[in-house]
PDB file of N, CA and C in Angstrom:
ATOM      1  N   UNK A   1       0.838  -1.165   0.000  1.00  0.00           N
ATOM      2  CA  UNK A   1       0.000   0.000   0.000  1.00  0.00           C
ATOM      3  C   UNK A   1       0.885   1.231   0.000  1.00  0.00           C
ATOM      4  N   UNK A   2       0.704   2.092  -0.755  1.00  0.00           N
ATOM      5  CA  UNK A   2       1.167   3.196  -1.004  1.00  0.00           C
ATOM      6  C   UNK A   2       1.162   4.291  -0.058  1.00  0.00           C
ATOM      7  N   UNK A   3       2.469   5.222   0.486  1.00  0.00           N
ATOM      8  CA  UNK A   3       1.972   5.868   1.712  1.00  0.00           C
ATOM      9  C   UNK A   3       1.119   6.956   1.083  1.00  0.00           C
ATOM     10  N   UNK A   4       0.278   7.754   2.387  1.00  0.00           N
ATOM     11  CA  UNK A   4      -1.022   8.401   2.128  1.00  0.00           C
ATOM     12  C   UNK A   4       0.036  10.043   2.346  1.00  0.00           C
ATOM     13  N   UNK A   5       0.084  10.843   0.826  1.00  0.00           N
ATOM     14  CA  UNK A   5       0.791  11.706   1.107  1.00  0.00           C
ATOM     15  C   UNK A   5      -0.585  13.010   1.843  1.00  0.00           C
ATOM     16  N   UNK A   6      -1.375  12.937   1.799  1.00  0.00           N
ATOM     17  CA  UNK A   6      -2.814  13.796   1.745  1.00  0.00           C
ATOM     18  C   UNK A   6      -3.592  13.411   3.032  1.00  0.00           C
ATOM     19  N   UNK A   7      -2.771  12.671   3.960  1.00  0.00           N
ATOM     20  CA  UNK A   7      -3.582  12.880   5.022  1.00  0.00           C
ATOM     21  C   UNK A   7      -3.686  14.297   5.673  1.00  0.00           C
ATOM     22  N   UNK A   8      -5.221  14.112   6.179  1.00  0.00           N
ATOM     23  CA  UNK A   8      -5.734  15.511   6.721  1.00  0.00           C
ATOM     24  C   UNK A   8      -5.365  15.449   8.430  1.00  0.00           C
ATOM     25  N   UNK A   9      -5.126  14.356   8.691  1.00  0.00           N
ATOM     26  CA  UNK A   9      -4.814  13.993   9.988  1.00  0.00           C
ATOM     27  C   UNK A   9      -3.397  14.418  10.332  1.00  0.00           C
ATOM     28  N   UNK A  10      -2.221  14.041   9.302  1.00  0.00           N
ATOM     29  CA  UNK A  10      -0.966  14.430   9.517  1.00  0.00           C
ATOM     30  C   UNK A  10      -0.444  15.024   8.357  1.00  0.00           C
ATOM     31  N   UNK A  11      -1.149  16.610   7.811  1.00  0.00           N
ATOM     32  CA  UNK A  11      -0.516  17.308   7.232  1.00  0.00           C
ATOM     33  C   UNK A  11       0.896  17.899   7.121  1.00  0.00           C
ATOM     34  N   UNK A  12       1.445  18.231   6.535  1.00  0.00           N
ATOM     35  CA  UNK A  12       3.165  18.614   6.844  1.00  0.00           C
ATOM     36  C   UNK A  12       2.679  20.091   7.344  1.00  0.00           C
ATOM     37  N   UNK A  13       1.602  20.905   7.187  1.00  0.00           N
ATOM     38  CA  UNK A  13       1.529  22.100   7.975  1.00  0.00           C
ATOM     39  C   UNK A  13       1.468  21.744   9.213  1.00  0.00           C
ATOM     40  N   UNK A  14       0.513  20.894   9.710  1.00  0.00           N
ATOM     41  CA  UNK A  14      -0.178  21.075  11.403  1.00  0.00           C
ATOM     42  C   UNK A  14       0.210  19.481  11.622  1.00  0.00           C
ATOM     43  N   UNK A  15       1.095  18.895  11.526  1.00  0.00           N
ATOM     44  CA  UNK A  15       1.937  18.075  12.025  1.00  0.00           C
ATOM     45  C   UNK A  15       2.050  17.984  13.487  1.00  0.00           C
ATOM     46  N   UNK A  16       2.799  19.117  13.884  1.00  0.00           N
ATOM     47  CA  UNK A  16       3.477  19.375  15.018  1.00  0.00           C
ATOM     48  C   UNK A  16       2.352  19.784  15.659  1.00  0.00           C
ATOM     49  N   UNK A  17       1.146  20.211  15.509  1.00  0.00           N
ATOM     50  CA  UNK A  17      -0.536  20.459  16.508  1.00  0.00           C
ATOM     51  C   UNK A  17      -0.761  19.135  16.635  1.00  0.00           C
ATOM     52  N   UNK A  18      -0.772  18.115  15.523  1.00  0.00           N
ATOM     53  CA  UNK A  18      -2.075  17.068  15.348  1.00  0.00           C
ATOM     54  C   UNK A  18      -1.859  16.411  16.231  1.00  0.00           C
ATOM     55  N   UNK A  19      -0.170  15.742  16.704  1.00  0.00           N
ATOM     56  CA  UNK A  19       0.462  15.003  16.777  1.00  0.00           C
ATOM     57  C   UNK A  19       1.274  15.150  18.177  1.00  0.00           C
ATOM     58  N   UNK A  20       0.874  13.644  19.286  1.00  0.00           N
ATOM     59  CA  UNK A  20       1.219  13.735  20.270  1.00  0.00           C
ATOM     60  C   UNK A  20       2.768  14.360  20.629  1.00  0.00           C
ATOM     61  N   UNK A  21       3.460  14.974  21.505  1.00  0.00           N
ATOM     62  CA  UNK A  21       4.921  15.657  21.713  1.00  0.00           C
ATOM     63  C   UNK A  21       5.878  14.589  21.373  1.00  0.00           C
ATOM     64  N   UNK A  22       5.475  13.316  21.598  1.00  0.00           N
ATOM     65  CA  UNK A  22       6.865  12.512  21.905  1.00  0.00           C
ATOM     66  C   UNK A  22       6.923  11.429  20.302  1.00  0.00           C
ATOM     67  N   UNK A  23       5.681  11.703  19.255  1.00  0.00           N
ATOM     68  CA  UNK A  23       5.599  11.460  18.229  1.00  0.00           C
ATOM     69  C   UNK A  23       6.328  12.276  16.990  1.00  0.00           C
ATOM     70  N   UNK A  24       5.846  13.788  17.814  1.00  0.00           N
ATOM     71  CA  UNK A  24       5.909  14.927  16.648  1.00  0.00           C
ATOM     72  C   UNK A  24       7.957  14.941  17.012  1.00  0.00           C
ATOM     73  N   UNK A  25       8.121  14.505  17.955  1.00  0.00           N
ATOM     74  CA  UNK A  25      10.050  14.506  18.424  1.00  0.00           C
ATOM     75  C   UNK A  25      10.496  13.300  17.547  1.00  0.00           C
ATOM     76  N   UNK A  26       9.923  12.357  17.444  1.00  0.00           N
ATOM     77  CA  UNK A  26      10.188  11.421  17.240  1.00  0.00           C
ATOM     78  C   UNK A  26      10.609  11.272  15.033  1.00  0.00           C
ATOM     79  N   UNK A  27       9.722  12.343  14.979  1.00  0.00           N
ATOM     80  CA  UNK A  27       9.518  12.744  13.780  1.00  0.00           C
ATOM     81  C   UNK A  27      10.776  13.412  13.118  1.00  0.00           C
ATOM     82  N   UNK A  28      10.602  14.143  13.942  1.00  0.00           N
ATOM     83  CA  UNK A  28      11.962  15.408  13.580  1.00  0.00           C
ATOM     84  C   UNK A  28      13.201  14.702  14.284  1.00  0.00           C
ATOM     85  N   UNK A  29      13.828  14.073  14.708  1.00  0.00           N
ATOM     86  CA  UNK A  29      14.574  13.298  14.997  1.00  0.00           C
ATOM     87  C   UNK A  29      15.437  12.010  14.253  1.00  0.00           C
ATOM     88  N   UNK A  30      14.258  11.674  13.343  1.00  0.00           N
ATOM     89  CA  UNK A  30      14.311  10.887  12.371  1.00  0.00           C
ATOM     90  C   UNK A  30      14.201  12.001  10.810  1.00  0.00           C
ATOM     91  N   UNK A  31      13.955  12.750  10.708  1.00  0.00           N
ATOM     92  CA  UNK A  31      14.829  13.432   9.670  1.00  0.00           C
ATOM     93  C   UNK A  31      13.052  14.313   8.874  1.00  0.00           C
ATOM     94  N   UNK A  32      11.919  14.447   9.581  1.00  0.00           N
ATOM     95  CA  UNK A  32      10.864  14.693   9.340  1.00  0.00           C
ATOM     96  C   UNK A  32      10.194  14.379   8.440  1.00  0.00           C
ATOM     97  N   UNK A  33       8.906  14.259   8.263  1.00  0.00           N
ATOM     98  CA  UNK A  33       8.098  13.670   7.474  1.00  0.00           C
ATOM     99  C   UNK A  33       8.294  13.522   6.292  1.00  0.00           C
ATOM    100  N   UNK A  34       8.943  14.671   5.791  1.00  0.00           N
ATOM    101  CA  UNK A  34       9.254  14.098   4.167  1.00  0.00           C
ATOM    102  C   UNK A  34      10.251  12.927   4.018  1.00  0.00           C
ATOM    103  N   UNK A  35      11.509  13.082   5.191  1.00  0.00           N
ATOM    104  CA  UNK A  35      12.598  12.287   4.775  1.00  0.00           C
ATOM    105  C   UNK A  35      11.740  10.550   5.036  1.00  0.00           C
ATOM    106  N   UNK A  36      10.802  10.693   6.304  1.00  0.00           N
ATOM    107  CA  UNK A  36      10.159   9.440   6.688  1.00  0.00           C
ATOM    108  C   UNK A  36       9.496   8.689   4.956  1.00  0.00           C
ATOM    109  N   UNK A  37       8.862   9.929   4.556  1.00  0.00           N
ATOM    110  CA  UNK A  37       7.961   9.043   3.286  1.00  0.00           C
ATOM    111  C   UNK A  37       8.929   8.715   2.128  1.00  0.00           C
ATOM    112  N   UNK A  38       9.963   9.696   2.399  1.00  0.00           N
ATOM    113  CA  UNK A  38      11.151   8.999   1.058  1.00  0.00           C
ATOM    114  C   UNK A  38      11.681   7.765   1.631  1.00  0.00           C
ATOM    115  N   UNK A  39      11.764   7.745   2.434  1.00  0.00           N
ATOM    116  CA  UNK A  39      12.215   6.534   2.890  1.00  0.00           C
ATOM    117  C   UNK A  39      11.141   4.964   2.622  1.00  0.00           C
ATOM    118  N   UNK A  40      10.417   5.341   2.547  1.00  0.00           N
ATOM    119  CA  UNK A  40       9.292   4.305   2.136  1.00  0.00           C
ATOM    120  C   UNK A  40       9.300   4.059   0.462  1.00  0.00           C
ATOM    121  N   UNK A  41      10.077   2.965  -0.160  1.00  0.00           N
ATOM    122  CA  UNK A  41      10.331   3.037  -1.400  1.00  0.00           C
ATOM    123  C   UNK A  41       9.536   1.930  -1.924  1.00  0.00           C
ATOM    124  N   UNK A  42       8.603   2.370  -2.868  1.00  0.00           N
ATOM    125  CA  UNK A  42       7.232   1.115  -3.137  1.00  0.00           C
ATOM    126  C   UNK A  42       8.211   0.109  -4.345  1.00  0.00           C
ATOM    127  N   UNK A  43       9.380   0.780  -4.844  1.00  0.00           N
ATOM    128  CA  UNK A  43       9.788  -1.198  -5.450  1.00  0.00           C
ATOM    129  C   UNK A  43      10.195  -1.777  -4.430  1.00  0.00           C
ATOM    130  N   UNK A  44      10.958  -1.524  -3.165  1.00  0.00           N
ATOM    131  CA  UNK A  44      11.459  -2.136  -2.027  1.00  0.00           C
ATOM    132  C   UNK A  44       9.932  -2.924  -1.906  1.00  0.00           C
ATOM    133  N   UNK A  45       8.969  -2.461  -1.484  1.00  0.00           N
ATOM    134  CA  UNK A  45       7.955  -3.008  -0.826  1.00  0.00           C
ATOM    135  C   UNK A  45       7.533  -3.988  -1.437  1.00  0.00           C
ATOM    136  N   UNK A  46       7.380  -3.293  -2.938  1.00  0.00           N
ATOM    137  CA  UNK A  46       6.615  -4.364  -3.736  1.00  0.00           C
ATOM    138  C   UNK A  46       7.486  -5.925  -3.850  1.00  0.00           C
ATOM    139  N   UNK A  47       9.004  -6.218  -3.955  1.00  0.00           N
ATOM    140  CA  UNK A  47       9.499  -6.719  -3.893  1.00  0.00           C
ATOM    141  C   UNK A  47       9.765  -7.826  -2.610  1.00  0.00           C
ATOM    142  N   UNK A  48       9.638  -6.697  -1.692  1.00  0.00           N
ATOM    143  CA  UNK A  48       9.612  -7.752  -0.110  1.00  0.00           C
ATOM    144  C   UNK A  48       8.416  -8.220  -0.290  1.00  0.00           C
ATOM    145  N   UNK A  49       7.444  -7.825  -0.515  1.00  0.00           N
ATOM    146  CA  UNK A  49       5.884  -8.552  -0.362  1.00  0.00           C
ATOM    147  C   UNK A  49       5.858  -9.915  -1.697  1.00  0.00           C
ATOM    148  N   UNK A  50       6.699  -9.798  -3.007  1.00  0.00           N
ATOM    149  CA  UNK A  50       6.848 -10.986  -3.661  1.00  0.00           C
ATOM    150  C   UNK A  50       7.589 -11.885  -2.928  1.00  0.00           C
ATOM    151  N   UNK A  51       8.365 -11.349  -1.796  1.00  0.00           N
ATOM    152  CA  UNK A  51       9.721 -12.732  -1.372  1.00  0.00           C
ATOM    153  C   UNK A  51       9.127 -13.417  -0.167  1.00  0.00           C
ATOM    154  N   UNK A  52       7.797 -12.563   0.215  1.00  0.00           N
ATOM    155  CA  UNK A  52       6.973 -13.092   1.168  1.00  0.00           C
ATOM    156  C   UNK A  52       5.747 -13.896   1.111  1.00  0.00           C
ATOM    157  N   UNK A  53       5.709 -14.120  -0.275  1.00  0.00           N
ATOM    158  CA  UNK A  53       4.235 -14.422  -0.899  1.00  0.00           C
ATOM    159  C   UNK A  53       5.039 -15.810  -1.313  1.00  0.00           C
ATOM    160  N   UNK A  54       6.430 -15.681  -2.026  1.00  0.00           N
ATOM    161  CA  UNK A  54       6.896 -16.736  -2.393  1.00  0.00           C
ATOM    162  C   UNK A  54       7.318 -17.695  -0.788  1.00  0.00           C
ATOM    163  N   UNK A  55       7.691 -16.855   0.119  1.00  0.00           N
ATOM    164  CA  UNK A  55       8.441 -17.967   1.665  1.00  0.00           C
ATOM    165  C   UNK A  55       6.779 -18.453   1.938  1.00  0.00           C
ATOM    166  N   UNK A  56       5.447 -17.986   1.824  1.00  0.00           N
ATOM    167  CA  UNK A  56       4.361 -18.142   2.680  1.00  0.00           C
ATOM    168  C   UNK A  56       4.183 -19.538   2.428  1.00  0.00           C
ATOM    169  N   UNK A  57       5.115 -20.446   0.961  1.00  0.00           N
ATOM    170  CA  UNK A  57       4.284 -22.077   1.210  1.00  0.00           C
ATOM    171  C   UNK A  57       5.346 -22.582   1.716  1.00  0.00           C
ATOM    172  N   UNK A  58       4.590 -23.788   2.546  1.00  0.00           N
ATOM    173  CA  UNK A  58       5.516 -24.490   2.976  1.00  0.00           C
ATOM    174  C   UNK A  58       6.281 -25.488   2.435  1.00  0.00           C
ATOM    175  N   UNK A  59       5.896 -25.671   1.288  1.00  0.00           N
ATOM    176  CA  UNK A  59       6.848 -26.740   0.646  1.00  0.00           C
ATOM    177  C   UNK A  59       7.838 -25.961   0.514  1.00  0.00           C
ATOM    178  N   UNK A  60       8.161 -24.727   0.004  1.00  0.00           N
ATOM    179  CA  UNK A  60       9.467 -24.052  -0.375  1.00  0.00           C
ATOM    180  C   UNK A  60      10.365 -24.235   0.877  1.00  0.00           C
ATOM    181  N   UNK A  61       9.304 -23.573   1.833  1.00  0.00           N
ATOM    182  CA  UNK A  61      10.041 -23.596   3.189  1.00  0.00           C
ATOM    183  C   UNK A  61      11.050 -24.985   3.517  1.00  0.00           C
ATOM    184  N   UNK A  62      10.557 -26.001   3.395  1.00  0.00           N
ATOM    185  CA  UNK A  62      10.948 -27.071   3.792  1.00  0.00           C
ATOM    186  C   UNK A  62      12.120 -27.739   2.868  1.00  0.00           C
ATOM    187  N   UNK A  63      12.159 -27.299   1.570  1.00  0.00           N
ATOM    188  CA  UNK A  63      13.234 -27.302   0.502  1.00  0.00           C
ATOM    189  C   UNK A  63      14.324 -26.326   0.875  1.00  0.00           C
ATOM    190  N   UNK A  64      13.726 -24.751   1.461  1.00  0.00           N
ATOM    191  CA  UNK A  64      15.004 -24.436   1.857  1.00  0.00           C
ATOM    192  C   UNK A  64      16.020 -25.112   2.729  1.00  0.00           C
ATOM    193  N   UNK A  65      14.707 -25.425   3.941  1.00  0.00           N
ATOM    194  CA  UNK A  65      15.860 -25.837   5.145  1.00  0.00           C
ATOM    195  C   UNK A  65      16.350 -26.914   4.617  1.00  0.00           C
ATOM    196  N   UNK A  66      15.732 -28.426   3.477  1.00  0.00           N
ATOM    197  CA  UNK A  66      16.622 -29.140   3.392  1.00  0.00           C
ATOM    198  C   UNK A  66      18.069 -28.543   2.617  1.00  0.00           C
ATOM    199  N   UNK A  67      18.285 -27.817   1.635  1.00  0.00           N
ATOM    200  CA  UNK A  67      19.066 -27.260   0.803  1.00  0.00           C
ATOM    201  C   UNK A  67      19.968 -26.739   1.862  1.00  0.00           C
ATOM    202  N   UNK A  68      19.582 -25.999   3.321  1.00  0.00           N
ATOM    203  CA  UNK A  68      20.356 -25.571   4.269  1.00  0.00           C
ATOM    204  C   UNK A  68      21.799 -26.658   4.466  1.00  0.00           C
ATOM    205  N   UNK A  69      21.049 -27.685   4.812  1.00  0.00           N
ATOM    206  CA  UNK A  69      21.886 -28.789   5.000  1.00  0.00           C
ATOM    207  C   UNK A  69      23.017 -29.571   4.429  1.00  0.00           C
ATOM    208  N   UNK A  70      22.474 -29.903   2.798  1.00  0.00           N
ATOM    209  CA  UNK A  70      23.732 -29.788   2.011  1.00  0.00           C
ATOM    210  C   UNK A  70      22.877 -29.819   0.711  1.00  0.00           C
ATOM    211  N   UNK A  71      23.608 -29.773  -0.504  1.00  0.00           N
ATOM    212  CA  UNK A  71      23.531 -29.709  -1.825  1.00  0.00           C
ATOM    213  C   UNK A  71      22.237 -30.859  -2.485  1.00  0.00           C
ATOM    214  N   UNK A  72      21.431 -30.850  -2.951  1.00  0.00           N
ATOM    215  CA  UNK A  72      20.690 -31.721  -3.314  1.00  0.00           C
ATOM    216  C   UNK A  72      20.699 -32.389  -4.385  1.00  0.00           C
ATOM    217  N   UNK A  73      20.199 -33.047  -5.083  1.00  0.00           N
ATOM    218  CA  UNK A  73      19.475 -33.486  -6.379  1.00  0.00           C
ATOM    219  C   UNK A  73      17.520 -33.381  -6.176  1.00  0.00           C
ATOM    220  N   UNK A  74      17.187 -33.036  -7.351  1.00  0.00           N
ATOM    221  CA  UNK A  74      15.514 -33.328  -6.980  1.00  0.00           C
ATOM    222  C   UNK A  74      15.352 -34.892  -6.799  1.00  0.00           C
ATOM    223  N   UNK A  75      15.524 -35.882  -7.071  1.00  0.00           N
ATOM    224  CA  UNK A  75      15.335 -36.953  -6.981  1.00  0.00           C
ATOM    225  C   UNK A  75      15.422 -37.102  -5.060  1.00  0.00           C
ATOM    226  N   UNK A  76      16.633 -36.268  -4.523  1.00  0.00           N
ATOM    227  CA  UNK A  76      16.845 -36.548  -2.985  1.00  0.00           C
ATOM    228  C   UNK A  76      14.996 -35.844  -2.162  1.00  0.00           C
ATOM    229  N   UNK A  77      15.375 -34.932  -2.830  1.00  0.00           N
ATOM    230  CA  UNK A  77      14.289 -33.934  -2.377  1.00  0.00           C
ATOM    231  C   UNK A  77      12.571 -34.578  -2.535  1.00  0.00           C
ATOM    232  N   UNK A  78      12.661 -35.436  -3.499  1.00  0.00           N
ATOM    233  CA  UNK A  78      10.944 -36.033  -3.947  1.00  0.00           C
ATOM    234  C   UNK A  78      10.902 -36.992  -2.650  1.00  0.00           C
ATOM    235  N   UNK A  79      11.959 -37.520  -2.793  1.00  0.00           N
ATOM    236  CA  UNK A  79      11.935 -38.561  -1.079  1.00  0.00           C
ATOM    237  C   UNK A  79      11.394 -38.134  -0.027  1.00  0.00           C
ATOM    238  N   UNK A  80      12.683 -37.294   0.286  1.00  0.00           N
ATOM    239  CA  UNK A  80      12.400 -36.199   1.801  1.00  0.00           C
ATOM    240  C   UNK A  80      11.140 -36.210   1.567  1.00  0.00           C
ATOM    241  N   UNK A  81      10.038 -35.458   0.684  1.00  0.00           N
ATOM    242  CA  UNK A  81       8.947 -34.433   0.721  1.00  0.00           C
ATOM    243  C   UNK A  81       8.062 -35.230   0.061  1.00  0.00           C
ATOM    244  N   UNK A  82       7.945 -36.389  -0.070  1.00  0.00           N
ATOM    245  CA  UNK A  82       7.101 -36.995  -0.618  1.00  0.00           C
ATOM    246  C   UNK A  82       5.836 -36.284  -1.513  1.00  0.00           C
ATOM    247  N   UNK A  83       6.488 -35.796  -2.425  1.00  0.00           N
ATOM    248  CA  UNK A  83       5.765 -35.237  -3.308  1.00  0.00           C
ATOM    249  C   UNK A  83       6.141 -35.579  -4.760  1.00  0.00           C
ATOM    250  N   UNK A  84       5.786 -35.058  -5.799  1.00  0.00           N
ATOM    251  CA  UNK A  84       5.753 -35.496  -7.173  1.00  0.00           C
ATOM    252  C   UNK A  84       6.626 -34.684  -8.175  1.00  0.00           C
ATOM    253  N   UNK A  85       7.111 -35.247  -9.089  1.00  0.00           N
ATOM    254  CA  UNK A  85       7.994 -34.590  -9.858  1.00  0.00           C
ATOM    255  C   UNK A  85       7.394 -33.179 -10.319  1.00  0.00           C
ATOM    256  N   UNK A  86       6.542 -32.891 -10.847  1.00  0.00           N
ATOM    257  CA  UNK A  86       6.115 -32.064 -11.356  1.00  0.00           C
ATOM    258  C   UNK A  86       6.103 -30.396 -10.224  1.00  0.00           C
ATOM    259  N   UNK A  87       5.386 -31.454  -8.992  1.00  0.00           N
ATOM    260  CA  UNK A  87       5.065 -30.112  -7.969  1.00  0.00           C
ATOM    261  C   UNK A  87       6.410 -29.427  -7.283  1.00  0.00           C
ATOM    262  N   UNK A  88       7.487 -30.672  -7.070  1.00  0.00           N
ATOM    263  CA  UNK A  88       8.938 -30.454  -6.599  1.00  0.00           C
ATOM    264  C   UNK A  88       9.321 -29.036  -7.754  1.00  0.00           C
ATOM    265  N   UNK A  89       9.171 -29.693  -9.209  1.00  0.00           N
ATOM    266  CA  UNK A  89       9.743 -28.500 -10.217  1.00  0.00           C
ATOM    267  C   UNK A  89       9.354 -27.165  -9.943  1.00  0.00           C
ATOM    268  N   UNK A  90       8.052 -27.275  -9.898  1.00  0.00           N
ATOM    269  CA  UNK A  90       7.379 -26.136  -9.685  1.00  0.00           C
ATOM    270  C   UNK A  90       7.985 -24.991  -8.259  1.00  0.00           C
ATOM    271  N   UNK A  91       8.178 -25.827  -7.440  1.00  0.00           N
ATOM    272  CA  UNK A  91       8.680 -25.070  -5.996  1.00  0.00           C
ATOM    273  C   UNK A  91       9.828 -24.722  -6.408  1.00  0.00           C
ATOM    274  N   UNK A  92      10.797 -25.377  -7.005  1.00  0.00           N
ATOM    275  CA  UNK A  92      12.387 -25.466  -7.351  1.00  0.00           C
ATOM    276  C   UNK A  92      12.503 -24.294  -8.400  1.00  0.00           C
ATOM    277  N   UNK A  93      11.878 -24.217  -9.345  1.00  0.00           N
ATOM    278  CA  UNK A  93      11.590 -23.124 -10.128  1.00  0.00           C
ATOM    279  C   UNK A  93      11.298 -21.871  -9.448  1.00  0.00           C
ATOM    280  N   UNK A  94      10.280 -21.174  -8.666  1.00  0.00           N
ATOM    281  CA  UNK A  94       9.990 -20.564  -8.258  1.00  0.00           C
ATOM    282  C   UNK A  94      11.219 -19.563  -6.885  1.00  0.00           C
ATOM    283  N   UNK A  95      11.747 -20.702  -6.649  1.00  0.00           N
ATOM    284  CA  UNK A  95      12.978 -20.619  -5.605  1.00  0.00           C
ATOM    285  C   UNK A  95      13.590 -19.995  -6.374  1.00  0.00           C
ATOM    286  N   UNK A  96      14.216 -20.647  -7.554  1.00  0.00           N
ATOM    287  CA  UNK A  96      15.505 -20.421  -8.503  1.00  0.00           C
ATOM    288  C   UNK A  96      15.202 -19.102  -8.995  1.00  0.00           C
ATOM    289  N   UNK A  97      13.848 -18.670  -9.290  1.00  0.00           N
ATOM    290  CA  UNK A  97      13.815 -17.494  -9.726  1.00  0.00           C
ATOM    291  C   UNK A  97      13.605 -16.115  -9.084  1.00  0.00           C
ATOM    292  N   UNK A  98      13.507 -16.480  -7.831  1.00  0.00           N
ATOM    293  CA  UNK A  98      13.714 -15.457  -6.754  1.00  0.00           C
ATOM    294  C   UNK A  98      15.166 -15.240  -6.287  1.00  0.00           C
ATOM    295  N   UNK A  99      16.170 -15.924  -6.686  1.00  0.00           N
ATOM    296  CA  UNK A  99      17.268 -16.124  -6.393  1.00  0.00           C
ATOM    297  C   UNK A  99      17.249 -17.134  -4.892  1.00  0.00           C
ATOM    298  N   UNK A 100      17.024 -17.788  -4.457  1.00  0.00           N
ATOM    299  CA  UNK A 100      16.757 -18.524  -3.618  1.00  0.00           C
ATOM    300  C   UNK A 100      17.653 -19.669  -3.183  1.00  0.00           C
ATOM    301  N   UNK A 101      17.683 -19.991  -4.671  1.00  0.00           N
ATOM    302  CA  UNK A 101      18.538 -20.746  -4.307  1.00  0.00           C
ATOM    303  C   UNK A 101      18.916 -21.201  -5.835  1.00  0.00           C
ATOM    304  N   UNK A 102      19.755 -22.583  -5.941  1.00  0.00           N
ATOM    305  CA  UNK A 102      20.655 -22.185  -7.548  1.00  0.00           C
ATOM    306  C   UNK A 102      21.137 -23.350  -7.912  1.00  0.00           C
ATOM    307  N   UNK A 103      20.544 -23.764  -9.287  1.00  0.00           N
ATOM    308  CA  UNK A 103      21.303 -25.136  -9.589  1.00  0.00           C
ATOM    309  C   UNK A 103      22.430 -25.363 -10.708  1.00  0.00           C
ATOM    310  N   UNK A 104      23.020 -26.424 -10.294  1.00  0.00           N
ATOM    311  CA  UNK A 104      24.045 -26.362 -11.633  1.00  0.00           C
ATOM    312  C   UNK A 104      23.786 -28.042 -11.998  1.00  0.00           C
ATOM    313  N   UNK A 105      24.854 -28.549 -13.163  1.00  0.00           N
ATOM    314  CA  UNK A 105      24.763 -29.985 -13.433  1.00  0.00           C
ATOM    315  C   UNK A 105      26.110 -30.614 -13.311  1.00  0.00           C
ATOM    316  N   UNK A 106      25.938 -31.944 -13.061  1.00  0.00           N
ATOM    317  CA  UNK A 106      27.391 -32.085 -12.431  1.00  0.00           C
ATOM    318  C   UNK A 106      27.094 -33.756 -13.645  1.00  0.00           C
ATOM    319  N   UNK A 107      27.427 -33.954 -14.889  1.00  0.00           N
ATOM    320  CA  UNK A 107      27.079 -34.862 -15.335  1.00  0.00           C
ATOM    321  C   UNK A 107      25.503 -34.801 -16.064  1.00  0.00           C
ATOM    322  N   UNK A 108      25.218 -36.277 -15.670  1.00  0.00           N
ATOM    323  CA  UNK A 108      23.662 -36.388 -15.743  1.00  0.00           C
ATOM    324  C   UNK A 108      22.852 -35.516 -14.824  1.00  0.00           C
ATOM    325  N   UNK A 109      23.435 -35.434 -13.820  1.00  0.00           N
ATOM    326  CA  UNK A 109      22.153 -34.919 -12.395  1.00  0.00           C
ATOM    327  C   UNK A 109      22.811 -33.014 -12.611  1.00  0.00           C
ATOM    328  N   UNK A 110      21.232 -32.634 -11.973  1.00  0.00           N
ATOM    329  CA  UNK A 110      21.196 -31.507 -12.110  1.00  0.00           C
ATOM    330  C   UNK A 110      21.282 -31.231 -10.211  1.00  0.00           C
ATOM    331  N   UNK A 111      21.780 -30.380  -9.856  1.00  0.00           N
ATOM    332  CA  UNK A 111      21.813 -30.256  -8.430  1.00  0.00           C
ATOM    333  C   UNK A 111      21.674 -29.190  -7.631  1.00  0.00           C
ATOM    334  N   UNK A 112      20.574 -28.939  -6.032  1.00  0.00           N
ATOM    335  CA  UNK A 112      20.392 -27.767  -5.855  1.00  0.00           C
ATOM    336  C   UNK A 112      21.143 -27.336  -4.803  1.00  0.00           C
ATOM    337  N   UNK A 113      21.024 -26.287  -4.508  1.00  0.00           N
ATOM    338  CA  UNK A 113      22.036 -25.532  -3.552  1.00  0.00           C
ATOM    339  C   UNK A 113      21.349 -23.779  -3.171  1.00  0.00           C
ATOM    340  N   UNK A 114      21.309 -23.413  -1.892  1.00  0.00           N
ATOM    341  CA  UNK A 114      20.999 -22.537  -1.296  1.00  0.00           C
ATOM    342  C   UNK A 114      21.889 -21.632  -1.760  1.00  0.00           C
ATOM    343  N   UNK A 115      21.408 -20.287  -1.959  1.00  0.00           N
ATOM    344  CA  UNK A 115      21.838 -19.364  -1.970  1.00  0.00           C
ATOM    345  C   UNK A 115      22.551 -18.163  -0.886  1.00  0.00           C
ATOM    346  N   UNK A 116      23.130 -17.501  -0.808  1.00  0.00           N
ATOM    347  CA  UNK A 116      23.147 -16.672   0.156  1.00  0.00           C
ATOM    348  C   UNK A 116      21.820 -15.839   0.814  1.00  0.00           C
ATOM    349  N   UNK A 117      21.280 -15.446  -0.145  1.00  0.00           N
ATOM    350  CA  UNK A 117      20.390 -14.661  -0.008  1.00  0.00           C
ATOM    351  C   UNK A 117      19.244 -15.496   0.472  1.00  0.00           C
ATOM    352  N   UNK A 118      19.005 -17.069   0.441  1.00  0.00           N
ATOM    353  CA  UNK A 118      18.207 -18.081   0.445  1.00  0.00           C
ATOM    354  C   UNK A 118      18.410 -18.230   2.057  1.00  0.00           C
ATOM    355  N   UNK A 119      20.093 -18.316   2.338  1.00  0.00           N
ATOM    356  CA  UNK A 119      20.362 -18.694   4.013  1.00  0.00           C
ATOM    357  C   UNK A 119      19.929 -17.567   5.209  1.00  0.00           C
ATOM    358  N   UNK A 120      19.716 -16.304   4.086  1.00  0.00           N
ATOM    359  CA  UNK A 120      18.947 -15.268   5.349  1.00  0.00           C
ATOM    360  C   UNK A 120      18.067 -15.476   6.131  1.00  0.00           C
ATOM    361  N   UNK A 121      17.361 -16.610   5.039  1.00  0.00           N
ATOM    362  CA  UNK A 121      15.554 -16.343   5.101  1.00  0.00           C
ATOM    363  C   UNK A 121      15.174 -17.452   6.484  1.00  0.00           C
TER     364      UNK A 121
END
């Protein structure tokens, strides 16, 4: 959600009236209302809310933490998770394209592996 630059409640005129003492300090302290709403950057948001929409299933979840552990193959992973080739791809895909995590081929087998950005999460 987009911040509300037009509130009538916390105008940049009557800010400092509307607004309890230890709020309106709190404000100007932190660099005042304008610097607060620049600071609110909607690709940041929009982006955290995709990496949160993607962590919300749990199958991913549970592919990360195995991937935590060590390097996979999907074949290891259909075991663990007793699930089906198709739905494994689907999670594995979705990972890979968030940067999540990252496969390479070592031969025949294709193999997965956590990312940095994957071990934050």
């Amino acid at each position: 959600m987009a911040p509300q630059r037009n509130n009538p409640r916390i105008s940049r005129k009557n800010s400092e009236a509307a607004l309890p003492e230890e709020v309106s300090e709190a404000i100007s302290e932190a660099g005042g209302l304008d610097h607060l709403l620049s600071a609110i950057r909607p690709n940041e948001i929009k982006a955290d809310a995709a990496l949160h929409k993607i962590l919300s299933d749990e199958t991913r979840l549970v592919i990360l933490r195995a991937l935590r552990q060590c390097d996979m193959c999907p074949c290891v992973l259909k075991v663990l998770m007793n699930i089906s080739d198709s739905r494994l791809s689907y999670h594995l895909t979705v990972l890979e394209e968030a940067g999540l995590v990252r496969s390479y081929k070592k031969k025949n087998w294709k193999i997965y592996s956590i990312t940095e950005k994957g071990r934050t999460i």
